[in-house]
PDB file of N, CA and C in Angstrom:
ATOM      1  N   UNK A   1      20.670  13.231 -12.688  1.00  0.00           N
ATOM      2  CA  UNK A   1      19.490  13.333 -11.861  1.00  0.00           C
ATOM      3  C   UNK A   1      18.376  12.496 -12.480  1.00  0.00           C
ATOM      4  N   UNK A   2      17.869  11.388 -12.158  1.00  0.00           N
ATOM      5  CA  UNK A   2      16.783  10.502 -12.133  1.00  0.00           C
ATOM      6  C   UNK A   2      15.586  11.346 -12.088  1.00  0.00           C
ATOM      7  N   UNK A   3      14.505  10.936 -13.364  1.00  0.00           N
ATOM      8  CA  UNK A   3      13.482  11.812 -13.218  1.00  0.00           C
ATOM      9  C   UNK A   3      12.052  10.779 -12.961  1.00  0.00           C
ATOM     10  N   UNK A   4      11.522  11.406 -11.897  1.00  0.00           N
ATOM     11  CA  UNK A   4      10.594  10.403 -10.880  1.00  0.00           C
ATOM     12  C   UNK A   4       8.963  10.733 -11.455  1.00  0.00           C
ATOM     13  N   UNK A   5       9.188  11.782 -12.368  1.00  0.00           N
ATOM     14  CA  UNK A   5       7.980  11.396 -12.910  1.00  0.00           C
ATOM     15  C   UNK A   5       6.937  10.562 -13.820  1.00  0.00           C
ATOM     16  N   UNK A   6       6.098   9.902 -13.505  1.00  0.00           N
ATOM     17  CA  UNK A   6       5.929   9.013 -15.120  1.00  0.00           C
ATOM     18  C   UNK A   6       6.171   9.003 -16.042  1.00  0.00           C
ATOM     19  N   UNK A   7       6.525   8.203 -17.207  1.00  0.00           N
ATOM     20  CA  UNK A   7       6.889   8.705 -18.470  1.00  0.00           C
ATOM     21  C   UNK A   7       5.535   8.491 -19.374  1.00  0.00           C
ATOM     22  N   UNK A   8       4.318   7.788 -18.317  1.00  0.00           N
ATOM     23  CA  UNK A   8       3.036   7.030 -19.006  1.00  0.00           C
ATOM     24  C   UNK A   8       2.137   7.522 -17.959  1.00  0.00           C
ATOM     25  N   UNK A   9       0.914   8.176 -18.364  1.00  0.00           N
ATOM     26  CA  UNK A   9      -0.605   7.764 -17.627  1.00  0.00           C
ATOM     27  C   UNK A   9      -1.521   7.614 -18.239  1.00  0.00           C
ATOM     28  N   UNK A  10      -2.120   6.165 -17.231  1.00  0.00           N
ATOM     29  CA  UNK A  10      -3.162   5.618 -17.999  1.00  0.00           C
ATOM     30  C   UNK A  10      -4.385   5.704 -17.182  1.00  0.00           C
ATOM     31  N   UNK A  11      -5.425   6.404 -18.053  1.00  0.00           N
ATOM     32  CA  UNK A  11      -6.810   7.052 -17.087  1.00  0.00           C
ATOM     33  C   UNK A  11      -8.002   5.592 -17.488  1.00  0.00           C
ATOM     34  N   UNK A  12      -8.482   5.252 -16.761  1.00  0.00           N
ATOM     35  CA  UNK A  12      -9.572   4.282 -17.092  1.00  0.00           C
ATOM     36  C   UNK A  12     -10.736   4.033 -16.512  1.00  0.00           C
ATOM     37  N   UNK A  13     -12.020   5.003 -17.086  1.00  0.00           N
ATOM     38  CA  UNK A  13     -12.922   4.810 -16.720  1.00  0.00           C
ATOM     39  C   UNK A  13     -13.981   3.910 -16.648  1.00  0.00           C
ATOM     40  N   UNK A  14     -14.162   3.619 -15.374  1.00  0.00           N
ATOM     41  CA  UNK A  14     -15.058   2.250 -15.279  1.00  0.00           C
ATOM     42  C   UNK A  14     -16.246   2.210 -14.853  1.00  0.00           C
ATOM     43  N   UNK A  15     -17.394   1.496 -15.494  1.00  0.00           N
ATOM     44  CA  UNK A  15     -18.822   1.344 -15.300  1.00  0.00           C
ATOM     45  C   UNK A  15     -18.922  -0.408 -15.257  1.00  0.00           C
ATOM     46  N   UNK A  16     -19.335  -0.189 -14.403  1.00  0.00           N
ATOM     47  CA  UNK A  16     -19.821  -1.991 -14.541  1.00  0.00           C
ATOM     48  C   UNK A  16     -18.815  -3.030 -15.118  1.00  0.00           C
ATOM     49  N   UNK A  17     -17.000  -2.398 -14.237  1.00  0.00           N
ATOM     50  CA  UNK A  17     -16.441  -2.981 -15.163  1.00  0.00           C
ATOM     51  C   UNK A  17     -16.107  -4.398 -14.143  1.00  0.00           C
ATOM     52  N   UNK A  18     -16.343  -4.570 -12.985  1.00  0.00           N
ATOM     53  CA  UNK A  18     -15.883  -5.761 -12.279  1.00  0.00           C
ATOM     54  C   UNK A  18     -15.189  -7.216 -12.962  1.00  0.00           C
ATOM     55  N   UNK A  19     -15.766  -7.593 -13.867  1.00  0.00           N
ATOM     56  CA  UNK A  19     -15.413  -8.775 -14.768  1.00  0.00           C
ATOM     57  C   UNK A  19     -14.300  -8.501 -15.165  1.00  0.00           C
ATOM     58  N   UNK A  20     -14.267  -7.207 -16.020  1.00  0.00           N
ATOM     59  CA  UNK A  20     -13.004  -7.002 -17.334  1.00  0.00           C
ATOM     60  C   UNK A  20     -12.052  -6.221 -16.275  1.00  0.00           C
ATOM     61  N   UNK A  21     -12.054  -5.587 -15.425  1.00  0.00           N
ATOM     62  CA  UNK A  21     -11.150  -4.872 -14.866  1.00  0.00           C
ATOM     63  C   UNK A  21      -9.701  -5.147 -14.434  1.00  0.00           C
ATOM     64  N   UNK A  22     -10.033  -6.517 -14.205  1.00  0.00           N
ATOM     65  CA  UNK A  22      -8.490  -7.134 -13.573  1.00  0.00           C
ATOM     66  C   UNK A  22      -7.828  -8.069 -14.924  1.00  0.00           C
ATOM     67  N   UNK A  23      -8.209  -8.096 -15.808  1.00  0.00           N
ATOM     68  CA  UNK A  23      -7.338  -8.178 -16.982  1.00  0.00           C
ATOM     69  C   UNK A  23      -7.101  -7.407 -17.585  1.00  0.00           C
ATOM     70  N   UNK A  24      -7.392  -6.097 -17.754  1.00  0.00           N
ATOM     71  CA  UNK A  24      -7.430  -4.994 -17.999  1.00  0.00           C
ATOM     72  C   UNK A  24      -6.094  -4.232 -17.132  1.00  0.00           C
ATOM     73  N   UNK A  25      -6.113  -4.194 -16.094  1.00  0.00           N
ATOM     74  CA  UNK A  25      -5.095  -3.404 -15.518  1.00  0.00           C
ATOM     75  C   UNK A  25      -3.601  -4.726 -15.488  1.00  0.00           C
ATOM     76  N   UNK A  26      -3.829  -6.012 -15.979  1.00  0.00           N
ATOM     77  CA  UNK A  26      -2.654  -6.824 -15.583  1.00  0.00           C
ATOM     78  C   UNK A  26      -2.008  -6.554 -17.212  1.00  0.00           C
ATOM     79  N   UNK A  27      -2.921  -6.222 -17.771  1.00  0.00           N
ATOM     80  CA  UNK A  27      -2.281  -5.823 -19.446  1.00  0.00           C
ATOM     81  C   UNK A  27      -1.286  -4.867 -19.140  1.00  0.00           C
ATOM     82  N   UNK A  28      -0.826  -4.431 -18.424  1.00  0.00           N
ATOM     83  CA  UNK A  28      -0.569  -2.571 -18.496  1.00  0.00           C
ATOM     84  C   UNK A  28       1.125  -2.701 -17.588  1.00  0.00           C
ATOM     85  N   UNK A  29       2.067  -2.371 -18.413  1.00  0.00           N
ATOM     86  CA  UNK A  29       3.199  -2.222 -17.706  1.00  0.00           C
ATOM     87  C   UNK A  29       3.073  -1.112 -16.842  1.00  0.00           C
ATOM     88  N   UNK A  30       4.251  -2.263 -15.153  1.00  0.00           N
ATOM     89  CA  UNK A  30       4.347  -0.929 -14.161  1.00  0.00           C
ATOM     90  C   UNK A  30       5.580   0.256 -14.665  1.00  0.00           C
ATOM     91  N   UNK A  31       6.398  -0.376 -15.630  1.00  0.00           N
ATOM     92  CA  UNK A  31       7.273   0.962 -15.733  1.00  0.00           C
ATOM     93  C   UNK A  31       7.525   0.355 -17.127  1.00  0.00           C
ATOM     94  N   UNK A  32       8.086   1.853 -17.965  1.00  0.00           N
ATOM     95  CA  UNK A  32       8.686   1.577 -19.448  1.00  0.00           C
ATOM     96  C   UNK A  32      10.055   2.291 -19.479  1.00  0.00           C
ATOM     97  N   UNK A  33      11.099   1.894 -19.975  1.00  0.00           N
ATOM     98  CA  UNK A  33      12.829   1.961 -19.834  1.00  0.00           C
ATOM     99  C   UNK A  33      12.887   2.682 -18.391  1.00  0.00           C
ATOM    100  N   UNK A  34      12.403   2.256 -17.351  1.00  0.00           N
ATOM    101  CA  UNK A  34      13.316   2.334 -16.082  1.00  0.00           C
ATOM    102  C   UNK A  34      12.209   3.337 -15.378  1.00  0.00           C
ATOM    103  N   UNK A  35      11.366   3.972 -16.221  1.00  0.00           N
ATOM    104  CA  UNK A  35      10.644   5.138 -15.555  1.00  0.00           C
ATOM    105  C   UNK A  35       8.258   4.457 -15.303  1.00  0.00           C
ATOM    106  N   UNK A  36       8.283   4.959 -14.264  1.00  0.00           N
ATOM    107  CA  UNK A  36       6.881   4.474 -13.690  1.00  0.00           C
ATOM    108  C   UNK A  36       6.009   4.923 -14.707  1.00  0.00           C
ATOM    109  N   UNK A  37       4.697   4.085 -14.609  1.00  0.00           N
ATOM    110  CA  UNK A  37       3.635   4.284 -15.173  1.00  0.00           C
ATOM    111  C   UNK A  37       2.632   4.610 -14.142  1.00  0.00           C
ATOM    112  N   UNK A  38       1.375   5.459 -14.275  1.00  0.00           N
ATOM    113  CA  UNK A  38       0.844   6.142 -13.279  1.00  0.00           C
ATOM    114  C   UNK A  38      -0.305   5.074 -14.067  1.00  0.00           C
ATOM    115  N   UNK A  39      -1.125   4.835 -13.304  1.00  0.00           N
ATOM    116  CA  UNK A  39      -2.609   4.206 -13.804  1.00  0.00           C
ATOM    117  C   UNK A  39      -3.201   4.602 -12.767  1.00  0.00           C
ATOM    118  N   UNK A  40      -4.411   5.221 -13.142  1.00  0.00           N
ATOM    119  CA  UNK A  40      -5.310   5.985 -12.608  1.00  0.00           C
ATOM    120  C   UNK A  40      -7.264   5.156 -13.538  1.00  0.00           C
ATOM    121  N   UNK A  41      -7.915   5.160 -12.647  1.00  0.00           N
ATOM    122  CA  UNK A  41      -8.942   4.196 -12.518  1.00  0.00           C
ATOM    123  C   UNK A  41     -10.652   4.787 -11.573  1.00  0.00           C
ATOM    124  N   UNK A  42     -11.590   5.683 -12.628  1.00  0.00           N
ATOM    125  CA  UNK A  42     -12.190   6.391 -12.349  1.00  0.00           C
ATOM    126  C   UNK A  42     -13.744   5.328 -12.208  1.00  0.00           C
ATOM    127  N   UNK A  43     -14.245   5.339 -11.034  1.00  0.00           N
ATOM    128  CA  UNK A  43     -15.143   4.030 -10.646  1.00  0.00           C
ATOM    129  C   UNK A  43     -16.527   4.747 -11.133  1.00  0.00           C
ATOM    130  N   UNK A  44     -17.748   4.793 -11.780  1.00  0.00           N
ATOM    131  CA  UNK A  44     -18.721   5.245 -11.786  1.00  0.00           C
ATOM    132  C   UNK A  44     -19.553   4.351 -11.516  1.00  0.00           C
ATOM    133  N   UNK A  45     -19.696   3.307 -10.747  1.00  0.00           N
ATOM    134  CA  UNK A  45     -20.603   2.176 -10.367  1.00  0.00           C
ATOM    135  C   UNK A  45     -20.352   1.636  -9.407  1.00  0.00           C
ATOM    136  N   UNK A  46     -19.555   1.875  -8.327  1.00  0.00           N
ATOM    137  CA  UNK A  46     -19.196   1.290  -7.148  1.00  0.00           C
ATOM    138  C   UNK A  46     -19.693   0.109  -6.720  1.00  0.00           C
ATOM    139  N   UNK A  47     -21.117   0.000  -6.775  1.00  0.00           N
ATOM    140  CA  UNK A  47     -22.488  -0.917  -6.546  1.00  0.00           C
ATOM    141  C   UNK A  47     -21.379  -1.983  -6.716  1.00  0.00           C
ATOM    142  N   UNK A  48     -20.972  -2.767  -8.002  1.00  0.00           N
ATOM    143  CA  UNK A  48     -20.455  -3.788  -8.595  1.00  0.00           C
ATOM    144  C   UNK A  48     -19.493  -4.429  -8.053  1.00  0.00           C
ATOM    145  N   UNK A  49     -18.252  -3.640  -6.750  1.00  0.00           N
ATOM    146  CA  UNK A  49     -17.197  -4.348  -6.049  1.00  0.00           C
ATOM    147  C   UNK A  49     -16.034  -3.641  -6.847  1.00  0.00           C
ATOM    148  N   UNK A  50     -16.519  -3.140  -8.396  1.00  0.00           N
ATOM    149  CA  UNK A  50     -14.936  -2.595  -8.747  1.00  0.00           C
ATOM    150  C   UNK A  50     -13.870  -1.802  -7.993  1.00  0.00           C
ATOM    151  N   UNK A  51     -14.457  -0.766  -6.820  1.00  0.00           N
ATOM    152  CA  UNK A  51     -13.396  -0.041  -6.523  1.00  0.00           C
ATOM    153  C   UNK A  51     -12.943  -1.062  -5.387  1.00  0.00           C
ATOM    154  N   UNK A  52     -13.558  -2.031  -4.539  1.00  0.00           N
ATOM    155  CA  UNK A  52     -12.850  -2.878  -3.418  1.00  0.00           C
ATOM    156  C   UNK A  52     -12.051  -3.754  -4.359  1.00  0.00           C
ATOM    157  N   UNK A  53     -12.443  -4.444  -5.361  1.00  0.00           N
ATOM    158  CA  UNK A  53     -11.572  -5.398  -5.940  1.00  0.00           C
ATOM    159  C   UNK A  53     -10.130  -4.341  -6.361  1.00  0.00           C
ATOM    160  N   UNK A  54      -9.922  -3.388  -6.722  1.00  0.00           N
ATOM    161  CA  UNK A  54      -8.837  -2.866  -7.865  1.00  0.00           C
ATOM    162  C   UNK A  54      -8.141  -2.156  -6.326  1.00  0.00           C
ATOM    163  N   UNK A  55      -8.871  -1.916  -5.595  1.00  0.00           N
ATOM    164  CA  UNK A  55      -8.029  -1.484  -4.078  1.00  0.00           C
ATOM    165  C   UNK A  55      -6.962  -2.707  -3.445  1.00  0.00           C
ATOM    166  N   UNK A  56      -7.778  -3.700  -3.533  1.00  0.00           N
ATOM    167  CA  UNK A  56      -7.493  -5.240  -2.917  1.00  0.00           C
ATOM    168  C   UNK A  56      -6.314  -5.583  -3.866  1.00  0.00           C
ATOM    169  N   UNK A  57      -6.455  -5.821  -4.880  1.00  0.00           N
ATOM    170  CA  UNK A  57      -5.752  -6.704  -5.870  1.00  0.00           C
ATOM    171  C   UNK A  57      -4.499  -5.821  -6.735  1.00  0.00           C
ATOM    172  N   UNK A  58      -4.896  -4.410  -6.571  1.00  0.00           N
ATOM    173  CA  UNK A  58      -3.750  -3.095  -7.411  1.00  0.00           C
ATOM    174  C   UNK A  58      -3.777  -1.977  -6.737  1.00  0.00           C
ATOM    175  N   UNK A  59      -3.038  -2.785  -5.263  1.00  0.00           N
ATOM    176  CA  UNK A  59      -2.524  -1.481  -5.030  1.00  0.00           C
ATOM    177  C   UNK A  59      -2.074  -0.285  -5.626  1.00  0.00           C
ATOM    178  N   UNK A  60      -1.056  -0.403  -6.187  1.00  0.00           N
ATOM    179  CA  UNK A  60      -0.278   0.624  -7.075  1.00  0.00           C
ATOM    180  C   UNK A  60      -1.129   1.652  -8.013  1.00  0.00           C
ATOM    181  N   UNK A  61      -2.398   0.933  -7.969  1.00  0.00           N
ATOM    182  CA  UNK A  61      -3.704   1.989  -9.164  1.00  0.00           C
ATOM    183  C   UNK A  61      -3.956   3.052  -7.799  1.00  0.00           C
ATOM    184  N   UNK A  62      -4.123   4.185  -8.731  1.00  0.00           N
ATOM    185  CA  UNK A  62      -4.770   5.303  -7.795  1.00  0.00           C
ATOM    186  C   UNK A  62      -6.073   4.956  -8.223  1.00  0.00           C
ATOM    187  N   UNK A  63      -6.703   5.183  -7.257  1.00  0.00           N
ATOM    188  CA  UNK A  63      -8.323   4.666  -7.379  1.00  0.00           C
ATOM    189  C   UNK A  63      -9.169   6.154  -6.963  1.00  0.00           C
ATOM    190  N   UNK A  64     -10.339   6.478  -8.036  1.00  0.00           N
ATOM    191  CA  UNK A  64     -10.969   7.451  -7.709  1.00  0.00           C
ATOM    192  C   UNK A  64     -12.446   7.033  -7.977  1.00  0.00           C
ATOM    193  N   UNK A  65     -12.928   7.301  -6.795  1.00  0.00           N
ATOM    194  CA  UNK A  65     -14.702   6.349  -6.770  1.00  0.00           C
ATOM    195  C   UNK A  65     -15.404   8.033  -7.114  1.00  0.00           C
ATOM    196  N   UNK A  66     -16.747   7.847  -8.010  1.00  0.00           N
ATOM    197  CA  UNK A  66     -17.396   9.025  -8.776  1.00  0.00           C
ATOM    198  C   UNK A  66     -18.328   9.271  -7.617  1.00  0.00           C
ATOM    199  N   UNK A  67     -19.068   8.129  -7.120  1.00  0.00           N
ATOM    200  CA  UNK A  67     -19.276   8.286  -6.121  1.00  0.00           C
ATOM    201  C   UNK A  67     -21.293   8.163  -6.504  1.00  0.00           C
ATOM    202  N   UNK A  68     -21.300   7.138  -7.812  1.00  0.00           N
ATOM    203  CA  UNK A  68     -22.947   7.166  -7.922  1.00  0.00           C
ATOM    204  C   UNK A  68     -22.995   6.542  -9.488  1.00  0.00           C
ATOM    205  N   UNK A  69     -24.151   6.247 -10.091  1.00  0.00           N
ATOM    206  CA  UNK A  69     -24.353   6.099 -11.058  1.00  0.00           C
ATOM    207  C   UNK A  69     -23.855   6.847 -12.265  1.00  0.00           C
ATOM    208  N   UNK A  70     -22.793   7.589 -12.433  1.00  0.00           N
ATOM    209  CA  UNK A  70     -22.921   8.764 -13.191  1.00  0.00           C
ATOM    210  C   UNK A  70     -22.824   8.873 -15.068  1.00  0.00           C
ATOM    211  N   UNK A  71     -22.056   7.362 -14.828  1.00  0.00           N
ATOM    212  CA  UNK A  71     -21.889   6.961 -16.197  1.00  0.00           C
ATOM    213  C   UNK A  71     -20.411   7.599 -16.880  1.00  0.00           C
ATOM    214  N   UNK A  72     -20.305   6.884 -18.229  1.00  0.00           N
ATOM    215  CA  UNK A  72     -18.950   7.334 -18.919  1.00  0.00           C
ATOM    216  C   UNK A  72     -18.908   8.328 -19.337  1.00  0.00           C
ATOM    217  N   UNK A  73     -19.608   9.464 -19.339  1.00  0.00           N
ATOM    218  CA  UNK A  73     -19.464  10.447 -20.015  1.00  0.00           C
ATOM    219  C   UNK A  73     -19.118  11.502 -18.593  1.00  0.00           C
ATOM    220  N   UNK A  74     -19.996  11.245 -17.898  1.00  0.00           N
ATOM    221  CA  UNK A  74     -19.466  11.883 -16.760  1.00  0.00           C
ATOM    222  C   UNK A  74     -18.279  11.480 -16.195  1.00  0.00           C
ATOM    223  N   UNK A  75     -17.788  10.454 -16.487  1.00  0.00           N
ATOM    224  CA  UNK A  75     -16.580   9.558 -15.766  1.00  0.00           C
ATOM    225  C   UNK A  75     -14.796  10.725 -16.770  1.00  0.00           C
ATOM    226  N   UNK A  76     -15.719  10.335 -18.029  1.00  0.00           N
ATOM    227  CA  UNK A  76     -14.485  11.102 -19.226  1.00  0.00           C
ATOM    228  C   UNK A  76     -14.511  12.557 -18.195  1.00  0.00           C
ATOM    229  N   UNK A  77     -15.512  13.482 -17.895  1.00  0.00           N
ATOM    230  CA  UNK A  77     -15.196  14.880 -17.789  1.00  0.00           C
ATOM    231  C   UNK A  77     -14.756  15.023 -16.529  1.00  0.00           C
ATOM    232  N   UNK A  78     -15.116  14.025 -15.655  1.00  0.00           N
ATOM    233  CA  UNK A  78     -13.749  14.307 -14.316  1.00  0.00           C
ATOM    234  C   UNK A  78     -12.600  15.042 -14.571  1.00  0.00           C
ATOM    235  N   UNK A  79     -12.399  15.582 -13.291  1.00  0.00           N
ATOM    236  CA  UNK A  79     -11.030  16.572 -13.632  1.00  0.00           C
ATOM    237  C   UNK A  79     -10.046  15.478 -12.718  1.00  0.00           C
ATOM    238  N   UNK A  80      -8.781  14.744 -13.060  1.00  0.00           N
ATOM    239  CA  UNK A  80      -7.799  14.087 -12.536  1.00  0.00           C
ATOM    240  C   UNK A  80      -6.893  14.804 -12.201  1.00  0.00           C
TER     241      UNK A  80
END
């Protein structure tokens, strides 16, 4: 029986990350020995285009917009 759950998740909270973001997520294997990697991508600045660009360009990222200025500390205590 094949097990379909990730064997990796990667949480990445982003502020003002538009520039660094898409080298950032192309660093990141989609699977490791045969099993998926979950990347998950928490937006606290929307303003910037990050959550349309990482929608547009990575699919495969679950994308979660904070929904305001809230910053990284608020971004870390999200519940995923």
């Amino acid at each position: 029986m094949a097990n379909d759950r990730p064997i990796l998740s990667v949480i990445i909270v982003a502020y003002k990350s538009r520039s660094e973001i898409g080298a950032c997520l192309e660093s990141l294997p989609r699977e490791i020995e045969d099993r998926g990697v979950e990347v998950v991508v928490i937006d606290n600045y929307p303003a910037d285009g990050t959550s349309e660009f990482v929608g547009d360009a990575f699919p495969w990222v679950t994308l979660l917009d904070a929904g305001g200025e809230s910053g990284l500390w608020d971004g870390q205590q999200s519940r995923v």
